[in-house]
Protein backbone atom coordinates (compact mmCIF):
# COMPACT_ATOMS: atom_id res chain seq x y z
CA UNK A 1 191.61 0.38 -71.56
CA UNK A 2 192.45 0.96 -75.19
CA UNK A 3 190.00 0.45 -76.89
CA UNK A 4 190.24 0.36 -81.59
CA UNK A 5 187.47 0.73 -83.55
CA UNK A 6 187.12 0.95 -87.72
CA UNK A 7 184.60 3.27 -88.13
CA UNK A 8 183.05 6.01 -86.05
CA UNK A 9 179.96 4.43 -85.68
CA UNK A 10 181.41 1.81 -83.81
CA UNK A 11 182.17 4.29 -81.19
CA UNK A 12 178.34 4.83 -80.03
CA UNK A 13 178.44 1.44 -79.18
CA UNK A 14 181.45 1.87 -77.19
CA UNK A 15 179.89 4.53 -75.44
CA UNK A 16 176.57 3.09 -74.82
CA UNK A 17 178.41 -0.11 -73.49
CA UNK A 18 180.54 1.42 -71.42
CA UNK A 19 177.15 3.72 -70.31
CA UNK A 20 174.86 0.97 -69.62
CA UNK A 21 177.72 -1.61 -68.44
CA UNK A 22 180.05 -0.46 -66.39
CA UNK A 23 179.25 2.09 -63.36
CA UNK A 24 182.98 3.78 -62.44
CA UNK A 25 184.39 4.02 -66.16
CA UNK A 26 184.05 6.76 -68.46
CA UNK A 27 185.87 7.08 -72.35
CA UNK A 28 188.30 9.81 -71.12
CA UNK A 29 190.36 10.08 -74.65
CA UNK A 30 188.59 9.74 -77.99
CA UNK A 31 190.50 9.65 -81.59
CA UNK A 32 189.95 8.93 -84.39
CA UNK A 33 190.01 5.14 -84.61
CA UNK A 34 190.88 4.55 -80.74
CA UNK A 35 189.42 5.15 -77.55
CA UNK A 36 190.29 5.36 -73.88
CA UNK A 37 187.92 4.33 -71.23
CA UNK A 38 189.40 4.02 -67.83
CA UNK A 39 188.14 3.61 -64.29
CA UNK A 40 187.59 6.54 -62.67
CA UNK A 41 186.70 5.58 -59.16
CA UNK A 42 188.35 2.86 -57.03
CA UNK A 43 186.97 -0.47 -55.82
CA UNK A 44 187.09 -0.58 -52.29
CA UNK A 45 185.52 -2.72 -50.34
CA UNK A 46 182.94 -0.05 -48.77
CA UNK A 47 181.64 0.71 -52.24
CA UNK A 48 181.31 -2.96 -53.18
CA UNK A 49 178.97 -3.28 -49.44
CA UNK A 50 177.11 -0.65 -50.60
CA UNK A 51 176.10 -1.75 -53.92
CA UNK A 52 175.56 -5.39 -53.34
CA UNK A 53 172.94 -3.63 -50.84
CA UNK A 54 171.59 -1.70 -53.65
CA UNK A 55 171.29 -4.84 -55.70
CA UNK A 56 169.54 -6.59 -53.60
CA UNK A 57 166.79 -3.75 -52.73
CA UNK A 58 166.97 -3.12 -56.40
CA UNK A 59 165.56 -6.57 -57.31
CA UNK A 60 163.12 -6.51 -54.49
CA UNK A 61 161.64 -3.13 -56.18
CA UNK A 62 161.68 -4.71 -59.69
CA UNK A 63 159.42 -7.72 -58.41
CA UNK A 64 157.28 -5.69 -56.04
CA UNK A 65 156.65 -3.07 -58.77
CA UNK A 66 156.37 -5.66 -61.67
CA UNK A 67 153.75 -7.39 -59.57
CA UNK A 68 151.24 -4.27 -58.61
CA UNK A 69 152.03 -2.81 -62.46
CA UNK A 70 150.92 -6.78 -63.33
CA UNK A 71 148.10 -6.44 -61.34
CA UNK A 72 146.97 -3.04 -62.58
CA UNK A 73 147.39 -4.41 -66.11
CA UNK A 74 150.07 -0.80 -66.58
CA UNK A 75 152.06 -1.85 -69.18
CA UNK A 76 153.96 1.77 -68.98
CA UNK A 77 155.12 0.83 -65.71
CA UNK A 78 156.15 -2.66 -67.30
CA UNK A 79 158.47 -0.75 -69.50
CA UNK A 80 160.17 1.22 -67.06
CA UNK A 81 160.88 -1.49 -64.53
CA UNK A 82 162.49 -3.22 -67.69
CA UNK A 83 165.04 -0.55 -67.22
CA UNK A 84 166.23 -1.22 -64.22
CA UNK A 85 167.94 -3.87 -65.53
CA UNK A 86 170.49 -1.94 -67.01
CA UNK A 87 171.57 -0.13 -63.08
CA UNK A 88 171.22 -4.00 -62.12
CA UNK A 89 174.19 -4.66 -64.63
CA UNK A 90 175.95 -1.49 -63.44
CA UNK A 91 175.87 -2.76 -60.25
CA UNK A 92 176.73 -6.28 -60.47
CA UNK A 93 179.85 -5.43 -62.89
CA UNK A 94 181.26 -3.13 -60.65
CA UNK A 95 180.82 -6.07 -57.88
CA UNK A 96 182.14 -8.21 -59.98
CA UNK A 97 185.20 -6.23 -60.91
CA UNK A 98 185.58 -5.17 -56.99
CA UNK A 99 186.00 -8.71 -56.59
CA UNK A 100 188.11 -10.18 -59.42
CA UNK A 101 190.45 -7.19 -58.84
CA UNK A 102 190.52 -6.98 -54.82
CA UNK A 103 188.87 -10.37 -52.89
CA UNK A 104 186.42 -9.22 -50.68
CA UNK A 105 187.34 -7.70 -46.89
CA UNK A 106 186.70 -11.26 -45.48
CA UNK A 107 188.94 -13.36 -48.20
CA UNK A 108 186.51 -16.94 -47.85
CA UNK A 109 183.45 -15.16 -48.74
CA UNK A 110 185.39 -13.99 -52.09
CA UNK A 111 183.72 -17.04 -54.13
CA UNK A 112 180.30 -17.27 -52.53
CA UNK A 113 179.55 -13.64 -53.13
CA UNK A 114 180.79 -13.45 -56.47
CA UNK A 115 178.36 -16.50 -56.92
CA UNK A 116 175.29 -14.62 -55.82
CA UNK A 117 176.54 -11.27 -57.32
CA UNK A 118 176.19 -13.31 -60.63
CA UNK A 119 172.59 -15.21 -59.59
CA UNK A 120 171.30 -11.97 -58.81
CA UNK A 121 172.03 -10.41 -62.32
CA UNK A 122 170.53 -13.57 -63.68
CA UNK A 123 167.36 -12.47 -61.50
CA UNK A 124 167.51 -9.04 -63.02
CA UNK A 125 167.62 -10.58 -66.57
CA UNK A 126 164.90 -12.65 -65.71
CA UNK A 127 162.52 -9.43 -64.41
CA UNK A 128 163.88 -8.08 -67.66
CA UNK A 129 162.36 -10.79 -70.17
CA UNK A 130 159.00 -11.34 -68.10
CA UNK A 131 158.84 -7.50 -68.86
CA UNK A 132 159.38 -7.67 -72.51
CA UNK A 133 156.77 -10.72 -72.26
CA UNK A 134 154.30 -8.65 -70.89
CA UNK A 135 154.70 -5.65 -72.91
CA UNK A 136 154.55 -8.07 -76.28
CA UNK A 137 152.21 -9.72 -75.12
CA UNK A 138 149.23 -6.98 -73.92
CA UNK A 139 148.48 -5.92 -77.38
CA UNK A 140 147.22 -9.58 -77.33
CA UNK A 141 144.61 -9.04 -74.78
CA UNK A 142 147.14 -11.15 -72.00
CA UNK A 143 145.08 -12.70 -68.40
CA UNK A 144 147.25 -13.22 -65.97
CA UNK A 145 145.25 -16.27 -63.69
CA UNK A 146 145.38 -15.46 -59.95
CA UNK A 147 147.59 -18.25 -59.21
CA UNK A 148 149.85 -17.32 -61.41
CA UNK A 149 149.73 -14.00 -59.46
CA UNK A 150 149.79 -15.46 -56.40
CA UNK A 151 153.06 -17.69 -57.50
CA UNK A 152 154.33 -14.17 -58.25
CA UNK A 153 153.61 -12.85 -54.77
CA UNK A 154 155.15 -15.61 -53.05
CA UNK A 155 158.62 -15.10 -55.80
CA UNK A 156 158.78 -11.81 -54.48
CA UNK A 157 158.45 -12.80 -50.78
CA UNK A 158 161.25 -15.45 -51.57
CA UNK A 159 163.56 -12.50 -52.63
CA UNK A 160 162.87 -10.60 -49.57
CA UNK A 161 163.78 -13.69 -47.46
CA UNK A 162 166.23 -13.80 -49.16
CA UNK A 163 167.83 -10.43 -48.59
CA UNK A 164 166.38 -10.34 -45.19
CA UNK A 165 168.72 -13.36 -44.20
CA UNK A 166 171.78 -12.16 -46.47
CA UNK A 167 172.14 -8.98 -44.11
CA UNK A 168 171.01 -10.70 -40.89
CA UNK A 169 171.80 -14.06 -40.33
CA UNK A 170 169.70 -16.48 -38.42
CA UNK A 171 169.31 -20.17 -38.80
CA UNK A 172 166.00 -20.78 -38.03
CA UNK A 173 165.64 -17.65 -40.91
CA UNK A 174 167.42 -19.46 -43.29
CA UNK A 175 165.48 -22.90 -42.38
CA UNK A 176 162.15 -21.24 -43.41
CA UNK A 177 163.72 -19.75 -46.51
CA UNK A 178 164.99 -23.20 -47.49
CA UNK A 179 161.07 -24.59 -47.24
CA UNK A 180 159.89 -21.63 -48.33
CA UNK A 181 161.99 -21.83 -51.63
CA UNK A 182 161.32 -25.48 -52.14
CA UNK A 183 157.06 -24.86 -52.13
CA UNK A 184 157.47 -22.12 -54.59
CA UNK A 185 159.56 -24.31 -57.01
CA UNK A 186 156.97 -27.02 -56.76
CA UNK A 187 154.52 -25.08 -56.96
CA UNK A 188 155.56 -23.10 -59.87
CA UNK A 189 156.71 -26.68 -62.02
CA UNK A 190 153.00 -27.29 -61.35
């Protein structure tokens, strides 16, 4: 990719895009005014099963960290789960891009999976901003209520229900997550 810029400045963006955005490319040429950035590893299909995996535990450590680092009222910790965001995005790109570019190995899952690929960035995001919440919002003396903790807890046990019936199957699994789901979303619009 070609990328033209006006000044040089313009260039740390570039590379702290590319950095934070996209996992296999790298700026391999740099001029004065231009840019290369090209992919430097391929997007097979075994790479794009590997990562979704890592998403998925990825987002299931963001929520099960947030919520002890909540609990403990460690705001440091807050701050450096907010960062794993930014792998999040790495990931899901490169999903993303795996599947734009190549369908997945099973062509009628292509659309579903690029669905949840994007839902579970949104997740990510959504970790993100409840971390930039919290950290904003301790200097301010912040009390999380234990329902609002316990909501929390039963969030996180959603995602691992979640995962636990994305890489094994069941239907009577995916009938519990279904109520599950539903009595956390009433509870939480309570």
């Amino acid at each position: 990719i070609e990328v033209l810029f006006d000044h040089p400045s313009q260039l740390k963006m570039i590379e702290t895009a590319v950095d934070n955005e996209a996992i296999t490319f790298e700026i391999v040429k740099q001029e004065k005014n231009r840019c290369i950035v090209k992919n430097i590893s391929s997007t097979e299909n075994d790479e794009f099963d590997n990562l979704l995996r890592r998403t998925l535990l990825l987002l299931k450590v963001m929520g099960d960290d947030l919520l002890v680092a909540l609990k403990n009222k460690d705001i440091e910790t807050i701050k450096t789960i907010k960062n794993l965001e930014k792998t999040n995005n790495k990931f899901t790109h490169f999903c993303r891009r795996a599947l734009a570019k190549n369908g997945y190995k099973e062509q009628s899952k292509t659309v579903y999976l690029y669905t949840i690929v994007e839902q579970l960035e949104t997740v990510a995001d959504e970790f993100k901003f409840l971390c930039d919440f919290l950290s904003e919002e301790a200097s301010k003396k912040l009390k999380v209520e234990k329902d609002t903790l316990k909501l929390f807890e039963d969030v996180n046990k959603t995602i691992s229900m979640f995962n636990d019936l994305f890489f094994n199957y069941d239907l009577k699994k995916a009938k519990e997550f279904g109520e599950h789901r539903r009595r956390v979303m009433d509870e939480a619009f309570k």
